[in-house]
N, C-alpha and C. Protein backbone atom coordinates (compact mmCIF):
# COMPACT_ATOMS: atom_id res chain seq x y z
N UNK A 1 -5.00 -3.45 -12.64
CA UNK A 1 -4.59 -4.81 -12.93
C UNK A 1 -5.80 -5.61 -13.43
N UNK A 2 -5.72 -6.61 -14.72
CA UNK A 2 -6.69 -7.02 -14.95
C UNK A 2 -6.95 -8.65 -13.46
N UNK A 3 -8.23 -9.03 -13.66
CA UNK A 3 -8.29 -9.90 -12.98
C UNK A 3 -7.87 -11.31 -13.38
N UNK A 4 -7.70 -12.02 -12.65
CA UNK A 4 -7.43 -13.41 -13.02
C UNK A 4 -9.11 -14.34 -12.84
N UNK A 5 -8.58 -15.04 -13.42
CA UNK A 5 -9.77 -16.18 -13.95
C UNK A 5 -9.46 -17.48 -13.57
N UNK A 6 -9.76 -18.08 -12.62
CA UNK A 6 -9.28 -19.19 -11.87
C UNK A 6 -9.95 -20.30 -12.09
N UNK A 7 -9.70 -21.35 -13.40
CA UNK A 7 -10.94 -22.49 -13.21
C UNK A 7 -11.05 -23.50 -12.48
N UNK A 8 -12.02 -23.56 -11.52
CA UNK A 8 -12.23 -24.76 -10.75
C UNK A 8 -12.39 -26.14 -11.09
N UNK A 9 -11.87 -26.62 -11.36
CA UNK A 9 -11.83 -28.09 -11.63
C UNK A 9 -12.59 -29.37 -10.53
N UNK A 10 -12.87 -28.78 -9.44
CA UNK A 10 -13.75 -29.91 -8.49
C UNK A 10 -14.47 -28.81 -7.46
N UNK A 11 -15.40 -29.23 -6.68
CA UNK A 11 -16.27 -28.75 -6.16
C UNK A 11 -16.43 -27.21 -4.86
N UNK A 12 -14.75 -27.44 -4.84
CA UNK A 12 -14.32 -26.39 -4.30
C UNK A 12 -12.87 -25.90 -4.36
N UNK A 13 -12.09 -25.28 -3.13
CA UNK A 13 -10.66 -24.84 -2.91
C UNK A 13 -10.98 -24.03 -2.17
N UNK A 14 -9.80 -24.41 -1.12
CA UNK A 14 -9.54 -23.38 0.41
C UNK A 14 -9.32 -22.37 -0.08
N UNK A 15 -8.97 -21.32 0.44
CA UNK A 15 -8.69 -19.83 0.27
C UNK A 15 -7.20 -19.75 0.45
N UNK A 16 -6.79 -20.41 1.12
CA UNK A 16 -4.96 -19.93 0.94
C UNK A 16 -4.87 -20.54 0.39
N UNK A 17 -5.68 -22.24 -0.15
CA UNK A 17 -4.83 -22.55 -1.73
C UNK A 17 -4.72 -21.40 -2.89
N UNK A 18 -6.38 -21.26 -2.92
CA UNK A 18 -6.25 -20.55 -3.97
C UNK A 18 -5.36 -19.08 -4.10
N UNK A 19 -4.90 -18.43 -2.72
CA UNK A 19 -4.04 -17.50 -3.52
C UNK A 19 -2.65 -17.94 -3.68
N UNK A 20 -2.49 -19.04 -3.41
CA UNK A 20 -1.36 -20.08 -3.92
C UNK A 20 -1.34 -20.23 -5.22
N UNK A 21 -2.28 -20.60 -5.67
CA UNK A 21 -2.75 -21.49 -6.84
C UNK A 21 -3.07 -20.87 -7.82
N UNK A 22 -3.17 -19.40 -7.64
CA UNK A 22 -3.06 -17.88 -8.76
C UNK A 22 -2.39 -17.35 -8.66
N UNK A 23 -1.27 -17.69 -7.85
CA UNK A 23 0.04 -16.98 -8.10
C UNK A 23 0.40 -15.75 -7.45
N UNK A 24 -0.95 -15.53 -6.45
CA UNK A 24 -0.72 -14.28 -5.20
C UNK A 24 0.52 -14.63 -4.40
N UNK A 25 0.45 -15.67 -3.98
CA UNK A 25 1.92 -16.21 -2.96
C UNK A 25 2.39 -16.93 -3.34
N UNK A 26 3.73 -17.77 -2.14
CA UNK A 26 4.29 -18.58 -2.79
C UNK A 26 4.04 -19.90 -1.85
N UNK A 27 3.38 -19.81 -1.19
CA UNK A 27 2.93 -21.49 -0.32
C UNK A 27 1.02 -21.37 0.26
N UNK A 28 0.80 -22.64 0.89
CA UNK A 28 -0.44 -22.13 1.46
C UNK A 28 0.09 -21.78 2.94
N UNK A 29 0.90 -21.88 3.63
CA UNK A 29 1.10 -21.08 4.09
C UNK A 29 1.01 -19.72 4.49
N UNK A 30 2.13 -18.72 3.27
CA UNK A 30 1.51 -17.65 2.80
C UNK A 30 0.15 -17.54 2.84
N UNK A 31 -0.04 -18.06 2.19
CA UNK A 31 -1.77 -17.71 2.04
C UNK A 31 -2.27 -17.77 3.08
N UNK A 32 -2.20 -18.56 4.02
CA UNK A 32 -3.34 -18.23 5.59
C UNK A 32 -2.96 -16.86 6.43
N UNK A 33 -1.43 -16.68 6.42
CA UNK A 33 -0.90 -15.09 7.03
C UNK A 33 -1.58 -14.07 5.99
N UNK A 34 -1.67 -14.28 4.87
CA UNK A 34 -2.38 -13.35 4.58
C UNK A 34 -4.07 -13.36 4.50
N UNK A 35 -4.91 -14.33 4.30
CA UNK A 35 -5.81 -14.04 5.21
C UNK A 35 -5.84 -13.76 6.45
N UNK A 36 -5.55 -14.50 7.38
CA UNK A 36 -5.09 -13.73 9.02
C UNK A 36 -5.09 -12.24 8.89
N UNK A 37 -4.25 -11.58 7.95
CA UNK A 37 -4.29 -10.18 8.28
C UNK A 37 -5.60 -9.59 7.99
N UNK A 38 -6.69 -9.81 7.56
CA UNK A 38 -8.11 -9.36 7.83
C UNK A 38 -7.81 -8.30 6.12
N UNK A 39 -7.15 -8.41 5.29
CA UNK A 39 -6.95 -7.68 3.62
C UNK A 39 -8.16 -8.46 2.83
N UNK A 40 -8.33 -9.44 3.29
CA UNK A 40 -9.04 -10.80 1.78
C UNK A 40 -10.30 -10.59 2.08
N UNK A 41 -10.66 -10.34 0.71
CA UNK A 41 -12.38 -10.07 1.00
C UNK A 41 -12.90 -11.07 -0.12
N UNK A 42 -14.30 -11.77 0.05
CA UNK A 42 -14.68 -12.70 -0.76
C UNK A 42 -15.95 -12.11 -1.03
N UNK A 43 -16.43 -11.85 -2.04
CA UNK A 43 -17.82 -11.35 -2.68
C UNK A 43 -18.25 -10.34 -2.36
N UNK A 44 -16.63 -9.17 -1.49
CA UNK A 44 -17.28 -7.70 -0.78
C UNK A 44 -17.02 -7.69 0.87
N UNK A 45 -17.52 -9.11 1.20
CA UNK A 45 -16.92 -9.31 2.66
C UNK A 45 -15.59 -9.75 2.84
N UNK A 46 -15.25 -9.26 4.39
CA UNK A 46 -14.09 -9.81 4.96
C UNK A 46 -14.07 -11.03 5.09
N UNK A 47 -12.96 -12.08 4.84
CA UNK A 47 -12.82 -13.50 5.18
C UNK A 47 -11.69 -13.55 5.59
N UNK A 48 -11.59 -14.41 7.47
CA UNK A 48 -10.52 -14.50 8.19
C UNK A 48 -10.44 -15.94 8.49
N UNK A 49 -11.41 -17.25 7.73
CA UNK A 49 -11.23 -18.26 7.58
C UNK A 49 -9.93 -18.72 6.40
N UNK A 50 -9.07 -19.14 7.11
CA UNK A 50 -8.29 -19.38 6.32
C UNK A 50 -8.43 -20.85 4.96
N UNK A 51 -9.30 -21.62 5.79
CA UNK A 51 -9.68 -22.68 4.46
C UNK A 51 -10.92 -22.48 4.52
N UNK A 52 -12.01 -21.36 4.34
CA UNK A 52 -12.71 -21.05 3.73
C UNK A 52 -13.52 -21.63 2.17
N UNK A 53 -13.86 -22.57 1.65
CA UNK A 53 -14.26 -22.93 0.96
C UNK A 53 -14.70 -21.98 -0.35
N UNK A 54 -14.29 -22.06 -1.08
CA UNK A 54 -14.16 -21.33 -1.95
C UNK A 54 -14.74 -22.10 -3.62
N UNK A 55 -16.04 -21.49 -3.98
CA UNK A 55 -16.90 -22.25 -4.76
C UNK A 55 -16.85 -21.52 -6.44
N UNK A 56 -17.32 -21.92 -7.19
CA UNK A 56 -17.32 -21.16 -8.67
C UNK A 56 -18.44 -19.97 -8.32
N UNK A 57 -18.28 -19.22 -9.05
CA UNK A 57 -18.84 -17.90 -8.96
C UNK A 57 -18.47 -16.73 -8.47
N UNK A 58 -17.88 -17.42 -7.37
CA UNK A 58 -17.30 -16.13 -6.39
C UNK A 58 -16.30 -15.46 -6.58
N UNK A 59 -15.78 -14.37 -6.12
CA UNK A 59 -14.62 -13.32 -6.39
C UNK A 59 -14.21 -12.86 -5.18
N UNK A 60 -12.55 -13.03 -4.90
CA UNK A 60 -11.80 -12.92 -4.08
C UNK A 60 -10.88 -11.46 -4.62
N UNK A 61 -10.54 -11.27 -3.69
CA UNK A 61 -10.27 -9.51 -3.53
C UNK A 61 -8.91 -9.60 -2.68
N UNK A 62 -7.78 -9.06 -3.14
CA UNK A 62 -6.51 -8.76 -2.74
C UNK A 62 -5.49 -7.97 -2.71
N UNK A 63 -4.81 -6.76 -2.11
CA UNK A 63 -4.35 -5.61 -2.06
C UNK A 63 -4.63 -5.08 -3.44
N UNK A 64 -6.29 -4.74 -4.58
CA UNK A 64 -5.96 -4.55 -5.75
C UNK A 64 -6.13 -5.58 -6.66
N UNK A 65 -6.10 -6.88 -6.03
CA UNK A 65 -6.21 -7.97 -7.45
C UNK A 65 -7.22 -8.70 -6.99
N UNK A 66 -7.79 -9.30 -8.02
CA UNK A 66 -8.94 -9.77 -7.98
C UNK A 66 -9.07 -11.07 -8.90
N UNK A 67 -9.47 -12.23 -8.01
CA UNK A 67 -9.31 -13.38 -8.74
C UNK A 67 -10.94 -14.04 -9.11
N UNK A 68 -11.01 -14.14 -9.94
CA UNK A 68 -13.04 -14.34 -10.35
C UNK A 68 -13.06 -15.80 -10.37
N UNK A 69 -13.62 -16.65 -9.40
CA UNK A 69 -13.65 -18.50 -9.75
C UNK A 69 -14.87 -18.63 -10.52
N UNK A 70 -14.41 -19.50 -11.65
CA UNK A 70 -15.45 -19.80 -12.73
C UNK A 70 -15.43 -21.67 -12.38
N UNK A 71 -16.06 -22.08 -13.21
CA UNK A 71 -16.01 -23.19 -13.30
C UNK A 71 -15.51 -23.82 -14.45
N UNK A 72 -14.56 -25.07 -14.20
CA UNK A 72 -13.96 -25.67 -15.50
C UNK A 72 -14.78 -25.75 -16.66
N UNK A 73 -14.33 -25.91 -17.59
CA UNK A 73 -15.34 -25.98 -18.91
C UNK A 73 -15.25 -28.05 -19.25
């Protein structure tokens, strides 16, 4: 699967937004059960913070998909 490219528009985003907000799930909700399950890895590591701060540069990791945060242009 290719990766997604997520542009950040302000200085950060939680981690269950963002797999909200790329279209991994369908609430943030979702998104914290699935961090909870210990699958989401951020830059290689495990992340079980569910609003985790989530900055440009970094790359989030998901059964296989992989979302790269850049920064808005």
């Amino acid at each position: 699967m290719n990766p997604i490219d997520f542009e950040l528009d302000r200085d950060h985003v939680e981690l269950n937004q963002l797999l909200k907000l790329a279209g991994l799930c369908g609430s943030g909700g979702q998104g914290k059960a699935i961090v909870a399950s210990g699958e989401v890895t951020v830059d290689g590591q495990v992340e079980l913070r569910k609003t985790c701060k989530i900055h440009a540069g970094q790359t989030v990791r998901w059964q296989g998909m992989e979302i790269r945060v850049i920064a808005a242009r």
